[in-house]
C-alpha atoms as a PDB file:
ATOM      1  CA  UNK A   1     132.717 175.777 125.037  1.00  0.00           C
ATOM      2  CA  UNK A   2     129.729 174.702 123.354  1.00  0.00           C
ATOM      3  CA  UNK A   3     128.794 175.636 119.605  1.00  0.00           C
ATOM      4  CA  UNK A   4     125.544 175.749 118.536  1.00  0.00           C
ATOM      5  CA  UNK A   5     124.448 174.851 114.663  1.00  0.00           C
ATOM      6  CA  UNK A   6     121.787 177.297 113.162  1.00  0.00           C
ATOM      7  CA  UNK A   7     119.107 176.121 111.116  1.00  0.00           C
ATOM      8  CA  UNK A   8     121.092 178.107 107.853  1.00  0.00           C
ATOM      9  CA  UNK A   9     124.047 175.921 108.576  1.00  0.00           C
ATOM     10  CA  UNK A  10     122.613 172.382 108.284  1.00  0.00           C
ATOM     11  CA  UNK A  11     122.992 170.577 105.231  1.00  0.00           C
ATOM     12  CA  UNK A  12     119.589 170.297 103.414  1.00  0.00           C
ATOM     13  CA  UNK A  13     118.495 166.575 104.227  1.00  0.00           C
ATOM     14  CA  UNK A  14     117.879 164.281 101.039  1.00  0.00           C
ATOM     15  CA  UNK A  15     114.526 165.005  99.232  1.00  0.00           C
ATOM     16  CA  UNK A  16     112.725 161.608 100.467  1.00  0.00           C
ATOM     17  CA  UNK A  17     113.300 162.613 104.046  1.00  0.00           C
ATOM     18  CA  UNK A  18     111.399 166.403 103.450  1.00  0.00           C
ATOM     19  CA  UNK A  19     108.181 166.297 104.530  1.00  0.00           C
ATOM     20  CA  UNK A  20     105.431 167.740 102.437  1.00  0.00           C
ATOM     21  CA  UNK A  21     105.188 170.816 104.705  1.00  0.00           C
ATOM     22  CA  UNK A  22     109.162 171.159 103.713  1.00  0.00           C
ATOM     23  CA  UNK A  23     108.781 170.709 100.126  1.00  0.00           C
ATOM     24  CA  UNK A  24     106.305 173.423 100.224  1.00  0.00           C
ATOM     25  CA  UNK A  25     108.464 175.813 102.222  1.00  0.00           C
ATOM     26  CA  UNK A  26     106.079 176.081 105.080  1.00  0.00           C
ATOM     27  CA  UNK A  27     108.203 174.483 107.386  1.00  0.00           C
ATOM     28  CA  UNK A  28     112.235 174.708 108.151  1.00  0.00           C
ATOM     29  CA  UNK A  29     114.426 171.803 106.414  1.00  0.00           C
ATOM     30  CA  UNK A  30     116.575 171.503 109.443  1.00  0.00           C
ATOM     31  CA  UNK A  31     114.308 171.875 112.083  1.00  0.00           C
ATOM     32  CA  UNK A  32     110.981 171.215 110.786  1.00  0.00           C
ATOM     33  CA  UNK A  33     109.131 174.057 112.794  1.00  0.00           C
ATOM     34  CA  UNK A  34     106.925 176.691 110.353  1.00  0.00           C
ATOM     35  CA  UNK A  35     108.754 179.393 108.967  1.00  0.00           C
ATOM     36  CA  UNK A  36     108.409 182.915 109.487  1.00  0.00           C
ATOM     37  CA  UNK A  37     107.866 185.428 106.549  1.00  0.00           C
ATOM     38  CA  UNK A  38     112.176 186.198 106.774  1.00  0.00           C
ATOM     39  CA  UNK A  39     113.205 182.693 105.846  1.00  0.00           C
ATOM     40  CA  UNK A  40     116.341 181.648 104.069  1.00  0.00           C
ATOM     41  CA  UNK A  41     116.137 180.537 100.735  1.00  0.00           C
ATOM     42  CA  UNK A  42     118.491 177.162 100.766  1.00  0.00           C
ATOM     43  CA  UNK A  43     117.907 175.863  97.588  1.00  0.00           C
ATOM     44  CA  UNK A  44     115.703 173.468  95.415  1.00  0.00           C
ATOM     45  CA  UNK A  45     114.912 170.092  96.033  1.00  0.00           C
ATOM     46  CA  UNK A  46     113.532 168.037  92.952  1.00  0.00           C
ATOM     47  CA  UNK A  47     111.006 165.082  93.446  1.00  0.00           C
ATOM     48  CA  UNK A  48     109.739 162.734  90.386  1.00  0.00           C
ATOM     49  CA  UNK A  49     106.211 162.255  90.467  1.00  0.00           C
ATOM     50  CA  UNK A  50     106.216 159.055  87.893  1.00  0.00           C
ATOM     51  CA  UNK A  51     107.852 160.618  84.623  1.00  0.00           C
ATOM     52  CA  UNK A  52     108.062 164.074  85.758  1.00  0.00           C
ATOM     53  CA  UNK A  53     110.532 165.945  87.594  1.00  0.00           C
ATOM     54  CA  UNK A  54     109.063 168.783  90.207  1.00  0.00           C
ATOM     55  CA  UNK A  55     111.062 170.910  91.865  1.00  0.00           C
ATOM     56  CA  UNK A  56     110.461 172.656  95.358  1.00  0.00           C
ATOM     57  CA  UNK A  57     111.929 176.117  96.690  1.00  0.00           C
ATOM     58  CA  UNK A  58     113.127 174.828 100.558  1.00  0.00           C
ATOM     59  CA  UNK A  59     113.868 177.286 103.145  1.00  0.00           C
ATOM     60  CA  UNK A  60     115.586 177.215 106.908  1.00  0.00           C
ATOM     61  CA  UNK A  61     115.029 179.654 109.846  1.00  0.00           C
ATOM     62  CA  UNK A  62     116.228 183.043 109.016  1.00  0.00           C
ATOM     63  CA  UNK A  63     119.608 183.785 111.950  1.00  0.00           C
ATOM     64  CA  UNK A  64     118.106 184.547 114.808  1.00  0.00           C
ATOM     65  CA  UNK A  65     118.574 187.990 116.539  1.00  0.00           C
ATOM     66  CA  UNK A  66     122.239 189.217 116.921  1.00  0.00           C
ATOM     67  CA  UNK A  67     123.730 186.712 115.110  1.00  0.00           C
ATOM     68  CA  UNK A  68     125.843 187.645 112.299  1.00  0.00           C
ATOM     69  CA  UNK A  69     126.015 186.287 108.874  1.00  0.00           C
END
């Protein structure tokens, strides 16, 4: 029986490996594919940008129909 992982379940990938698209929650952090308007919020990824911290809302793929949560 094979299992399949949904985009909600992966861990969120260290910030240095986000792309920009990623950072600016345009694009899944699991996948990498753009995100429709019913993403999942999965949390906030902080980047230093010399002395100063920034910190990015990242999303995932929302479940996709008939899965449950």
């Amino acid at each position: 029986m094979a299992t399949t992982t949904h985009c909600q379940d992966v861990p969120v990938p260290p910030t240095g490996r986000l792309s920009t698209e990623q950072l600016q929650g345009r694009a899944c952090v699991a996948c990498g594919e753009s995100l429709p308007a019913a993403r999942v919020h999965r949390g906030v990824a902080l980047v230093h940008d010399g002395g100063y911290p920034l910190d990015f809302d990242v999303y995932s793929c929302p479940p996709t129909t008939g899965d449950t949560a």
